[in-house]
Protein backbone atom coordinates (compact mmCIF):
# COMPACT_ATOMS: atom_id res chain seq x y z
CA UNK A 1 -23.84 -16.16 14.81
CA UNK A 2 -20.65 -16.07 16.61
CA UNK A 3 -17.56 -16.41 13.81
CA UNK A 4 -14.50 -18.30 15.77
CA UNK A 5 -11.51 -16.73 16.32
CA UNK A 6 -9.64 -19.19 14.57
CA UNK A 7 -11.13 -18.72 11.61
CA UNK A 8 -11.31 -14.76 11.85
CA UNK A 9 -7.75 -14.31 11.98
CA UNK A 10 -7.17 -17.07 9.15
CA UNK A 11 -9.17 -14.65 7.14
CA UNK A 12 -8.32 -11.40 8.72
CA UNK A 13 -5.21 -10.87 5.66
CA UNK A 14 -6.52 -11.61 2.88
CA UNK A 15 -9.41 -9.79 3.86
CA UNK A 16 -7.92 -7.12 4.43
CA UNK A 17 -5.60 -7.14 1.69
CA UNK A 18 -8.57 -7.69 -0.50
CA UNK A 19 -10.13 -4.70 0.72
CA UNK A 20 -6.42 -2.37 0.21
CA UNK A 21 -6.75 -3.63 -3.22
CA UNK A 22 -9.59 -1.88 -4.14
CA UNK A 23 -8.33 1.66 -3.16
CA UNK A 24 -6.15 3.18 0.17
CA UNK A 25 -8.44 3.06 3.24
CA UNK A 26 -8.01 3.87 7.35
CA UNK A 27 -9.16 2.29 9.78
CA UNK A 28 -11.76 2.91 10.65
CA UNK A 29 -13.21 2.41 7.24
CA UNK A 30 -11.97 -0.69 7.34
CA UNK A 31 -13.23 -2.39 9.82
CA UNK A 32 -16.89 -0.63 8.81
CA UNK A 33 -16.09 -2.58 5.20
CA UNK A 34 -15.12 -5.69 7.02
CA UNK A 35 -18.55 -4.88 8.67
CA UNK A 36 -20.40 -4.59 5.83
CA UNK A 37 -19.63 -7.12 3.89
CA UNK A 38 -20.03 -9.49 6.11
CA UNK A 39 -23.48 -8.61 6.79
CA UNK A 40 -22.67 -7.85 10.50
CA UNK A 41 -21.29 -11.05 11.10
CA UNK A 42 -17.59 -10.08 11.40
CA UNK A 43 -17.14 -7.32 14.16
CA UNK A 44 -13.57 -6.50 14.58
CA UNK A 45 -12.42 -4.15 17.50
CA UNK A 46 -9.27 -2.00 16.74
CA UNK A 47 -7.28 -3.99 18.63
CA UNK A 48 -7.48 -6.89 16.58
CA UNK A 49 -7.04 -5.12 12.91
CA UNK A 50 -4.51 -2.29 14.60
CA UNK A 51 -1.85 -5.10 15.18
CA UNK A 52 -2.35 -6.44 11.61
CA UNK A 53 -2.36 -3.34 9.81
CA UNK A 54 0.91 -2.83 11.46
CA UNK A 55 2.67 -6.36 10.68
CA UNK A 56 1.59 -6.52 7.24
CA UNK A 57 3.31 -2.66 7.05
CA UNK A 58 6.50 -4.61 8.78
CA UNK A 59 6.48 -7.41 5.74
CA UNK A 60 5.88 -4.66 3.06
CA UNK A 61 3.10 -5.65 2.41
CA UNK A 62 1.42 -1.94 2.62
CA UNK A 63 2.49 1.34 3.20
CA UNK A 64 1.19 4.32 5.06
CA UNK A 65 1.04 8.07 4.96
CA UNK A 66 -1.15 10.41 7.59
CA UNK A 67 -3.47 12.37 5.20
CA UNK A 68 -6.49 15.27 7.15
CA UNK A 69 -10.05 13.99 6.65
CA UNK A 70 -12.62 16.83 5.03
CA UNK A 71 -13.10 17.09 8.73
CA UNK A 72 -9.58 17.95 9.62
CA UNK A 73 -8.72 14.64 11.67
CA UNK A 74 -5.62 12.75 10.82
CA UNK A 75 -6.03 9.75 9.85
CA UNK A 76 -3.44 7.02 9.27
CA UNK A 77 -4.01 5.80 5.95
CA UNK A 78 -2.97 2.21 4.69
CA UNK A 79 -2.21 1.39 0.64
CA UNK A 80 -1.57 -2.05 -0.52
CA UNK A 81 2.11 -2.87 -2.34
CA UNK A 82 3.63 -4.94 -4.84
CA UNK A 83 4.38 -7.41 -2.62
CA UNK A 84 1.19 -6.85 -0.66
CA UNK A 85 -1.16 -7.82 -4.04
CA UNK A 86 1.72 -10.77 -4.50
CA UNK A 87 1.05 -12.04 -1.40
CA UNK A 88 -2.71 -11.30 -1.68
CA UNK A 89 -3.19 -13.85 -4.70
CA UNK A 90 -0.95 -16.26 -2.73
CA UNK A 91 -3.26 -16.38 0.25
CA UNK A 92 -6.85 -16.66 -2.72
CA UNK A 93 -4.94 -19.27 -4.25
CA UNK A 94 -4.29 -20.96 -0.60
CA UNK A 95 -8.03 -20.36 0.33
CA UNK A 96 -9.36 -21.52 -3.30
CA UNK A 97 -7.49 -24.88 -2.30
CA UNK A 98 -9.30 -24.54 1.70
CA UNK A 99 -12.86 -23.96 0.37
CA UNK A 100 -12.64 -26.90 -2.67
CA UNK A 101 -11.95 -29.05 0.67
CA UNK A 102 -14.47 -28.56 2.37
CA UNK A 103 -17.36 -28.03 0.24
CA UNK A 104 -16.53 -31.71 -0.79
CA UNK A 105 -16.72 -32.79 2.66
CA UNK A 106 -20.00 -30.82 3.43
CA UNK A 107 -21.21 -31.88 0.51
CA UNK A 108 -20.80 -35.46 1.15
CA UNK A 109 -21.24 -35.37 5.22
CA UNK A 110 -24.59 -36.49 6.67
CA UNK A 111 -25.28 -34.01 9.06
CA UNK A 112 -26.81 -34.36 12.59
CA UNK A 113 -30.27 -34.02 12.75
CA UNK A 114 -30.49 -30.88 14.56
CA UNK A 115 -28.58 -29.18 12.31
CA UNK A 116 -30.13 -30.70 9.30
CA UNK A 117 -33.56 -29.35 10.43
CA UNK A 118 -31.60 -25.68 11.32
CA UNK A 119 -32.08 -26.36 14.65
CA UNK A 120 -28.05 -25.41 15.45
């Protein structure tokens, strides 16, 4: 199943603000979590998390230091802030509201046939 790209980067912050505030993280092991937990649905490329990583960084929203891996590469790793988590339970609150929506329209929307059999 292809995810649209409107509704990847509608997640893409929380998501990955959700993911900062379990623990600092690079990259890399990001976009492997992102991976993951979407059941290999969601398959970001760097240059679509790169850019983010470096806005939300602009807003404050994390913060960065280079740390060596165990196998002596840098890496650029990414912790979330204060204002990061604040803005973190902004956007679950804003998606809470999103996702009440529509499960009340799905719920109540008779749905083509072909897609009502799983033929979509």
């Amino acid at each position: 199943m292809r995810i649209d790209k409107d509704l990847v980067a509608a997640s893409a912050t929380p998501l990955v603000l959700g993911i900062l505030a379990e623990g600092e993280s690079y990259g890399y092991a990001i976009l492997e979590q992102v991976n993951e937990l979407s059941h290999g649905r969601m398959q970001w490329t760097d240059g679509m998390l790169y850019p983010l990583l470096h806005r939300l960084e602009r807003q404050g929203h994390v913060t960065s230091a280079w740390r060596m891996s165990d196998s002596g590469r840098r890496r650029k790793h990414y912790l979330i802030t204060d204002s990061g988590r604040a803005a973190l339970a902004e956007r679950r609150a804003q998606w809470s509201v999103v996702a009440e929506a529509l499960d009340q329209v799905w719920r109540s929307a008779t749905l083509p046939p072909t897609v009502a059999r799983g033929w979509a």
